[in-house]
Protein backbone atom coordinates (compact mmCIF):
# COMPACT_ATOMS: atom_id res chain seq x y z
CA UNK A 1 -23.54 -57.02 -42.97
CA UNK A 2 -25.18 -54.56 -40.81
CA UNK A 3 -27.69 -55.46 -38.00
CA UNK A 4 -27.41 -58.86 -36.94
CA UNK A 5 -24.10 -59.79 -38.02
CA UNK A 6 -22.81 -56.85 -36.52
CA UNK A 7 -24.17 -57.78 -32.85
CA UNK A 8 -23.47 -61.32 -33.83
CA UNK A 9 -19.64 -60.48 -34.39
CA UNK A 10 -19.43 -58.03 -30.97
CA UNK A 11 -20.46 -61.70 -29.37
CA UNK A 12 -23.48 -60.38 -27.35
CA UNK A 13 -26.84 -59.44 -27.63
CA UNK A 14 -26.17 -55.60 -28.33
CA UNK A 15 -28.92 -53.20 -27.06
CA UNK A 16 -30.42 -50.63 -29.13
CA UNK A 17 -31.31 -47.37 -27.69
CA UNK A 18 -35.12 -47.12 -27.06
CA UNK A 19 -37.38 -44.52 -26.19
CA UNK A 20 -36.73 -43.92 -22.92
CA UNK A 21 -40.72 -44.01 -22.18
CA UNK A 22 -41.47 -40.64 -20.75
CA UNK A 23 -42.72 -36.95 -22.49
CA UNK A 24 -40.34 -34.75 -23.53
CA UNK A 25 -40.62 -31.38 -21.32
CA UNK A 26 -42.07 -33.26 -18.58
CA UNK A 27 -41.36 -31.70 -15.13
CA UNK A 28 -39.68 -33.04 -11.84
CA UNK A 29 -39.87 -31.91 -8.26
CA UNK A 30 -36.23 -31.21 -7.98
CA UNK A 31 -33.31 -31.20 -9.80
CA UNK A 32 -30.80 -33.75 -10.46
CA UNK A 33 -27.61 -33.07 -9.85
CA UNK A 34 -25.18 -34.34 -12.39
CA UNK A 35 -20.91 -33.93 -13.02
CA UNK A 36 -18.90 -34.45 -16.60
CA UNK A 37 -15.31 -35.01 -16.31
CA UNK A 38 -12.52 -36.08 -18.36
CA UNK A 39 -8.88 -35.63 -18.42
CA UNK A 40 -6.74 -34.50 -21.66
CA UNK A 41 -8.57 -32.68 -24.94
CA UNK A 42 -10.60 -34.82 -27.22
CA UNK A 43 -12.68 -34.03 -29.92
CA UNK A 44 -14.72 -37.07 -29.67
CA UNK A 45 -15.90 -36.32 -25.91
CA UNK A 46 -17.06 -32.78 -27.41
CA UNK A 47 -18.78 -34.61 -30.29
CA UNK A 48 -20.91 -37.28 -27.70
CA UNK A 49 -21.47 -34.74 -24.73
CA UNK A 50 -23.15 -32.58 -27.60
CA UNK A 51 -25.65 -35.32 -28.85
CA UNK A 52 -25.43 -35.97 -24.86
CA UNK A 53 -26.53 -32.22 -23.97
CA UNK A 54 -29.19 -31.85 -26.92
CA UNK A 55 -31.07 -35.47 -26.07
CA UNK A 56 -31.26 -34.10 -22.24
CA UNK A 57 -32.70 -31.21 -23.12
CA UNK A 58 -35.83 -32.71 -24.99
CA UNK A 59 -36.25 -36.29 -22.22
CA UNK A 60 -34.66 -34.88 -19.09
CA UNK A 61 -34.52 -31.08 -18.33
CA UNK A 62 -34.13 -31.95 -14.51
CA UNK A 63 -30.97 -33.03 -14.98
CA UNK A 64 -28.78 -30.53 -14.18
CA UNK A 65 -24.90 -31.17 -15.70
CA UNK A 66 -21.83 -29.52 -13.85
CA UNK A 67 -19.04 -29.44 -16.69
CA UNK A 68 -15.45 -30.44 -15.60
CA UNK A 69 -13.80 -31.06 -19.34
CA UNK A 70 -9.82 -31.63 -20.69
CA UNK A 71 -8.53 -31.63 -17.03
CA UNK A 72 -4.76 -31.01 -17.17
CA UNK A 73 -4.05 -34.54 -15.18
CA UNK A 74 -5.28 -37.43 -13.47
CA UNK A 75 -4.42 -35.83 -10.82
CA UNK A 76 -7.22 -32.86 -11.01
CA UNK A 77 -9.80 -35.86 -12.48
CA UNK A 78 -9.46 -38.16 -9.58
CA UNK A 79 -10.08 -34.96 -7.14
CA UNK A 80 -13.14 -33.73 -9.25
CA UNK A 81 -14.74 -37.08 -9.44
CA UNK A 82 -14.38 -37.38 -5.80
CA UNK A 83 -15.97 -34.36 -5.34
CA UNK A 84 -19.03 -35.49 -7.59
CA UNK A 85 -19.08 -38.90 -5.57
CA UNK A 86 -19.93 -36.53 -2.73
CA UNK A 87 -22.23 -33.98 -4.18
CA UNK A 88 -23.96 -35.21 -7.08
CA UNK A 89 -26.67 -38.28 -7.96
CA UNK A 90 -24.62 -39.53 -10.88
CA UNK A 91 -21.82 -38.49 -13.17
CA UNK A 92 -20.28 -38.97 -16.53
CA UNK A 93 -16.56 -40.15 -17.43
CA UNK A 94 -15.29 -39.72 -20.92
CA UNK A 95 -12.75 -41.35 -22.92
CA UNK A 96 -10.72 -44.61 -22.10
CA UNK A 97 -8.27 -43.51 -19.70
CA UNK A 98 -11.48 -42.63 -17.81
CA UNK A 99 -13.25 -46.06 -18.01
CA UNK A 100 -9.94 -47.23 -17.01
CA UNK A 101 -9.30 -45.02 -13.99
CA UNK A 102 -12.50 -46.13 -12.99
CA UNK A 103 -11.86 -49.91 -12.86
CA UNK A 104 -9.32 -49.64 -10.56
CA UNK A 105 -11.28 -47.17 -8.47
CA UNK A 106 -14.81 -48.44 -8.42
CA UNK A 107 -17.66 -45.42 -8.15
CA UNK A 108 -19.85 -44.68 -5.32
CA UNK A 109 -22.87 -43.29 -7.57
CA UNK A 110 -24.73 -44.47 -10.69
CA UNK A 111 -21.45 -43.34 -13.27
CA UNK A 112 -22.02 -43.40 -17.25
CA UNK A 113 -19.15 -43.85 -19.52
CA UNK A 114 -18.52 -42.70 -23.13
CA UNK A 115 -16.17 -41.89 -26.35
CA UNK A 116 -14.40 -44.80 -24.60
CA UNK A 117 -13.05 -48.31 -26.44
CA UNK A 118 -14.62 -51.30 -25.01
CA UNK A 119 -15.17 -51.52 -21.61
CA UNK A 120 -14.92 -54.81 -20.63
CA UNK A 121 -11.21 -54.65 -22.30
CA UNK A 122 -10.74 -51.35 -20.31
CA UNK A 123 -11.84 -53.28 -17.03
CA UNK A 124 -14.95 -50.77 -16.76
CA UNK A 125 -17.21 -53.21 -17.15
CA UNK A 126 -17.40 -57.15 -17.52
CA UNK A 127 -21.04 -57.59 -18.79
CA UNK A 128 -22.03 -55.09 -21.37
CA UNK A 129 -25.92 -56.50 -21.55
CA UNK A 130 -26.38 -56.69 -17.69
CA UNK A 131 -23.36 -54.01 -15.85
CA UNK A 132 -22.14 -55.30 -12.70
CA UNK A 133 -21.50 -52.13 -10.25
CA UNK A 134 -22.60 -48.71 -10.46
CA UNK A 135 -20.84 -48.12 -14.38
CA UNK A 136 -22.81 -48.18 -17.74
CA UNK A 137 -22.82 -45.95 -20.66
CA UNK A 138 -22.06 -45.62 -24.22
CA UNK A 139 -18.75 -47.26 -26.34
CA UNK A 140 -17.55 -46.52 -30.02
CA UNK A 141 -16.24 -49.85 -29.96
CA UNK A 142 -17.19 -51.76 -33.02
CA UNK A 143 -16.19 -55.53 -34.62
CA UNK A 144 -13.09 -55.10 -36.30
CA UNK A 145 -13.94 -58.50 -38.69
CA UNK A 146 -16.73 -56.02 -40.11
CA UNK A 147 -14.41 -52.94 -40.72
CA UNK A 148 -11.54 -55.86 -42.36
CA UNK A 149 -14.49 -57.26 -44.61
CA UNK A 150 -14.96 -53.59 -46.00
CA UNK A 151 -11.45 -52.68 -45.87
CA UNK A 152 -10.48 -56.00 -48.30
CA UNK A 153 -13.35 -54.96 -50.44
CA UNK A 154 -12.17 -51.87 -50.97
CA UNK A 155 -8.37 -52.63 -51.68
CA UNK A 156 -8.72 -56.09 -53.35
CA UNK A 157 -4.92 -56.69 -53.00
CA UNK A 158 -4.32 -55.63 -49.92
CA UNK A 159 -1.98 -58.38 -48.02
CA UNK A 160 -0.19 -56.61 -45.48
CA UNK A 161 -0.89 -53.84 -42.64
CA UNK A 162 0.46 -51.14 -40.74
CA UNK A 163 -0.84 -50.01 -37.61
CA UNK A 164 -0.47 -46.59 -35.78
CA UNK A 165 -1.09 -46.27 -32.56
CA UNK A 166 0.01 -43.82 -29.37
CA UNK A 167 2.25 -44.88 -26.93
CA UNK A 168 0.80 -44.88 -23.60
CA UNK A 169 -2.88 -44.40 -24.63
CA UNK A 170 -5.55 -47.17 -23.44
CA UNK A 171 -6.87 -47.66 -26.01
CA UNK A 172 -3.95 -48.49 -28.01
CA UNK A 173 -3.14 -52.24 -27.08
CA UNK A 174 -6.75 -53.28 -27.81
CA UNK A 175 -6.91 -51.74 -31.53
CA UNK A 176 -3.61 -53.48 -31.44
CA UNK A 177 -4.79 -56.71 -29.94
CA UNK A 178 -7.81 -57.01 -32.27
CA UNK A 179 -6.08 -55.84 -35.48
CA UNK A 180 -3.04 -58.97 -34.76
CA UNK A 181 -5.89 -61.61 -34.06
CA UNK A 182 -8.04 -60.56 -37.39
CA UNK A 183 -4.39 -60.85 -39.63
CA UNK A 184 -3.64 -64.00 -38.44
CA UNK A 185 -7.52 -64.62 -39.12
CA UNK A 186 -7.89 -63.49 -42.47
CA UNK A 187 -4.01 -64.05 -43.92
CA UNK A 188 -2.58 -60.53 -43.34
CA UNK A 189 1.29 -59.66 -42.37
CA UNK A 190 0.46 -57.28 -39.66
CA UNK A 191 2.87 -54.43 -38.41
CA UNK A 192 2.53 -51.76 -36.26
CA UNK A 193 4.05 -48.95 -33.96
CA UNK A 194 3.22 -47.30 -30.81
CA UNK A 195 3.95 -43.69 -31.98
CA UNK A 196 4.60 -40.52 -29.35
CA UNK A 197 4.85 -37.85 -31.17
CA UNK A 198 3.77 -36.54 -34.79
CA UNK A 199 7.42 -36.67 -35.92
CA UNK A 200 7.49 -40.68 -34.34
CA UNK A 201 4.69 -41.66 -36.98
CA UNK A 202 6.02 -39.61 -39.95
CA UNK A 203 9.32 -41.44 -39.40
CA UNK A 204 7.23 -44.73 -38.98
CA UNK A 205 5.46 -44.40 -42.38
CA UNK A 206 8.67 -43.20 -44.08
CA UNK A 207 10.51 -46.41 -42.98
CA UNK A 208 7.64 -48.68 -43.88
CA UNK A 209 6.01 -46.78 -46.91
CA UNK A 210 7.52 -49.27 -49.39
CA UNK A 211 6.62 -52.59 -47.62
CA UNK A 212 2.77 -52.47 -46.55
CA UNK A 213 0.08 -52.32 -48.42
CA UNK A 214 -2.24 -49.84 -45.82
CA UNK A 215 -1.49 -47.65 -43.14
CA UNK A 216 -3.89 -47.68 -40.26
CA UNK A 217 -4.66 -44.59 -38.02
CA UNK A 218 -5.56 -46.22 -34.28
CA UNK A 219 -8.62 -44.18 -32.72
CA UNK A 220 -6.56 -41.95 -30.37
CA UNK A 221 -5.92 -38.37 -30.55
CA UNK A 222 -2.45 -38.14 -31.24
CA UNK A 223 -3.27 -40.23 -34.50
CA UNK A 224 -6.45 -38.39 -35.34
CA UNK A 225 -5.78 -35.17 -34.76
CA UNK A 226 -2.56 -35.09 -36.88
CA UNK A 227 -4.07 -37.21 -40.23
CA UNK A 228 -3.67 -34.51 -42.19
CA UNK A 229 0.35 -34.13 -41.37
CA UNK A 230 0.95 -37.49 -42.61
CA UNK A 231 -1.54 -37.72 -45.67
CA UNK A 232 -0.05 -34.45 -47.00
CA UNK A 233 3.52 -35.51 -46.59
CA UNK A 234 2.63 -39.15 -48.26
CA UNK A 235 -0.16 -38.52 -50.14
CA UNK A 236 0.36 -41.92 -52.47
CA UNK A 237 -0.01 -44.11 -49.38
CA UNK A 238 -3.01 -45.90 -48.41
CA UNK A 239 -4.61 -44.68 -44.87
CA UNK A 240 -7.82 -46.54 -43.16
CA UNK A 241 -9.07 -45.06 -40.13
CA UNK A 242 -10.73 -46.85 -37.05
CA UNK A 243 -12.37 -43.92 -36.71
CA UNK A 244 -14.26 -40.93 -38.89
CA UNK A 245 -12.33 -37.75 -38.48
CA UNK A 246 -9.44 -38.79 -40.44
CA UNK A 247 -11.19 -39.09 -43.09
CA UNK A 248 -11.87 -35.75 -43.15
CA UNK A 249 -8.14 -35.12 -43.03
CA UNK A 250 -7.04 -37.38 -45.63
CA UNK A 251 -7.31 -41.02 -45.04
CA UNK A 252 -9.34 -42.71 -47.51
CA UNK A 253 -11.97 -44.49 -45.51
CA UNK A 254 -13.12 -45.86 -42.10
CA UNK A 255 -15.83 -47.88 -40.78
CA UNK A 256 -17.14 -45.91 -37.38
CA UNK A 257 -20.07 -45.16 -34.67
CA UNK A 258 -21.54 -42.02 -34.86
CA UNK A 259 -20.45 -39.86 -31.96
CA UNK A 260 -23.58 -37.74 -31.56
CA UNK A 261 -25.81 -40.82 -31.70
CA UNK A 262 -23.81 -42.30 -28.96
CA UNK A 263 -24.30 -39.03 -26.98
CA UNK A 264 -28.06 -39.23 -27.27
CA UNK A 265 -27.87 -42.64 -26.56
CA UNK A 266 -25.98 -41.66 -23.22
CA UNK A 267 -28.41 -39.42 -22.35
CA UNK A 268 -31.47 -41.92 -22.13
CA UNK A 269 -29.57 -44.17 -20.49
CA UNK A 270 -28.87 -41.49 -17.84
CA UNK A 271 -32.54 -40.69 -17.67
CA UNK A 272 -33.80 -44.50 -17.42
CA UNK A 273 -31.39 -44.85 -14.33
CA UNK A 274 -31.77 -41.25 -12.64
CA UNK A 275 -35.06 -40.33 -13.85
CA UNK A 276 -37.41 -43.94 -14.44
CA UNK A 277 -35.38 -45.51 -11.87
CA UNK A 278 -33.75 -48.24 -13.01
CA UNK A 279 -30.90 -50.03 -11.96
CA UNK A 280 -27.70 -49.94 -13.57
CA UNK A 281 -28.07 -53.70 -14.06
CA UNK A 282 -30.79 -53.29 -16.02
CA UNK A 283 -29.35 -50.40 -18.64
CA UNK A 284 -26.91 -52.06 -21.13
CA UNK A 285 -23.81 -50.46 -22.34
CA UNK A 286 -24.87 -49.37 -25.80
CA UNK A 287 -23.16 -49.15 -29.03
CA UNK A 288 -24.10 -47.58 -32.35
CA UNK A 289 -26.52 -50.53 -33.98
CA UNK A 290 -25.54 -48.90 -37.61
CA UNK A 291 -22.15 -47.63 -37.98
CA UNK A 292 -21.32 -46.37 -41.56
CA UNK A 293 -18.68 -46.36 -44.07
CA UNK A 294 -16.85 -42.92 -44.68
CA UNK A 295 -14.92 -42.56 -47.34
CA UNK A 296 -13.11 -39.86 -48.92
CA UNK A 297 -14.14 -39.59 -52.64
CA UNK A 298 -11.04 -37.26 -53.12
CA UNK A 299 -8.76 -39.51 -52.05
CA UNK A 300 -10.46 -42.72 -53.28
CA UNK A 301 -10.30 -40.45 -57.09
CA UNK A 302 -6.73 -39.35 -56.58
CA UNK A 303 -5.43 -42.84 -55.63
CA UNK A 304 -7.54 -44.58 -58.77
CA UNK A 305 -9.96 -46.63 -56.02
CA UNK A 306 -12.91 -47.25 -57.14
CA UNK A 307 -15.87 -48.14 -54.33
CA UNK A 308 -17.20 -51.67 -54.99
CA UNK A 309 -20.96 -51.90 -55.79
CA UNK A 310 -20.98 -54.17 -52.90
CA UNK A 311 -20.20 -51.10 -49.89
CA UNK A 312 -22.17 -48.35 -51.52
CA UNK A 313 -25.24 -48.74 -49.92
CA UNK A 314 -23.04 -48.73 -46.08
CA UNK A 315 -20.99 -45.36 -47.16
CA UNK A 316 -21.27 -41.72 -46.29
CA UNK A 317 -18.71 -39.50 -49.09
């Protein structure tokens, strides 16, 4: 289910991070000059510009990184990057409303993306294997036909849906989009709810608590950052996760990248293109080749679900 099914179900040929090809520690004439920005908080950005930061540190210590992180607007982000397009040799741009900013306001430098749904839906990026422009990077995006498979396996009667997601976010109307298509694929009633505020999704769960069989937490903050609100107040409902830090709060399981393996994988792809030289052509936007299963034993033992023989070998407790 893992390896080439998963790259066979993302519909291209998905490119594992390699060793980048040079010696760790290995000196430069001159630094490279490098910006981070992003606008609004997110724990995710932290998570991938840490395995980001770390990876540097051992391939690339002449790249120098300028932080610019959880800028107040788009306003502030659109002057910093402009700043960067003027002063540095690449940057970085987290999260979706980042990759989307930059489709509609194409960069000037080599720019690397991350903690960001997939690009090509975000208008970043058209070809992941070959990027067109100056944009490549690093995506948690992952099949959602793989994380269904593992989601019916683990609630055998599961017929119905409910998905959360924030109004306004990105990222929202493609877990929407893909979570429709794969209910109508696989025989599910689908619902769902653009939510803006904590007390929005509490009064979305309470109003549909009776009539789904699963509640699904979309992978944006307002959603992740508040699973514990809703599994506390509803503990006896059923909450998958499209991504891993709800599990932590509550839900019962979710099938996700790992962040800090996307962040190292960011970094060598920074270091191929500013370091080795390569074009941005030739650097493939990268996804996590073995995403895992978490799941809550807590909640699996509280709710009476039991993990199938058949996903134990794919899950982290």
């Amino acid at each position: 289910m893992k390896g080439a099914k998963m790259r066979k179900l993302f519909g291209l040929t998905l490119a594992v991070a390699a060793v980048t090809g040079f010696i760790a520690g290995t000196a430069w004439t001159e630094d490279i000059q490098v910006g981070v920005a992003y606008f609004g908080k997110s724990g995710m950005s932290e998570r991938v510009l840490s395995g980001m930061k770390d990876k540097l540190n051992e391939i690339a210590p002449a790249i120098k990184v300028e932080y610019q992180e959880a800028l107040e607007n788009e306003e502030a982000f659109a002057a910093v990057v402009d700043r960067f397009q003027k002063e540095k040799a690449g940057m970085v741009i987290m999260r979706s409303g980042g990759a989307e900013w930059l489709a509609k306001n194409p960069p000037s430098i080599p720019t690397f993306i991350g903690a960001c749904n997939h690009p090509a839906q975000l208008g970043a990026v058209k070809n992941l294997d070959a990027p067109e422009g100056n944009i490549t990077g690093v995506t948690y995006f992952l099949p959602r036909e793989t994380q269904f498979e593992i989601f019916k396996l683990l609630i055998s009667d599961m017929d119905s849906l409910f998905l959360l997601t924030e109004e306004g976010h990105p990222s929202s109307d493609i877990d929407e989009a893909e979570t429709k298509a794969l209910c109508t694929k696989m025989g599910l009633k689908y619902n769902g709810k653009k939510c803006s505020s904590v007390d929005d999704v509490l009064a979305a769960i309470d109003a549909n608590k009776d009539s789904v069989s699963v509640f699904i937490i979309g992978s944006q903050n307002l959603l992740m950052e508040n699973t514990d609100k809703f599994t506390a107040k509803y503990p006896d409902e059923i909450f998958l996760a499209y991504a891993s830090e709800p599990v932590k709060s509550g839900a019962l399981g979710g099938f996700v990248a790992d962040d800090y393996k996307l962040g190292v994988f960011l970094a060598q792809s920074m270091a191929d293109v500013l370091v080795n030289g390569k074009q941005v052509s030739e650097v493939p936007v990268k996804v996590d080749p073995d995403p895992k299963f978490f799941v809550n034993v807590k909640v699996a033992e509280r709710l009476g679900i039991s993990i199938p023989y058949e996903i134990q070998d794919l899950c982290i407790t």
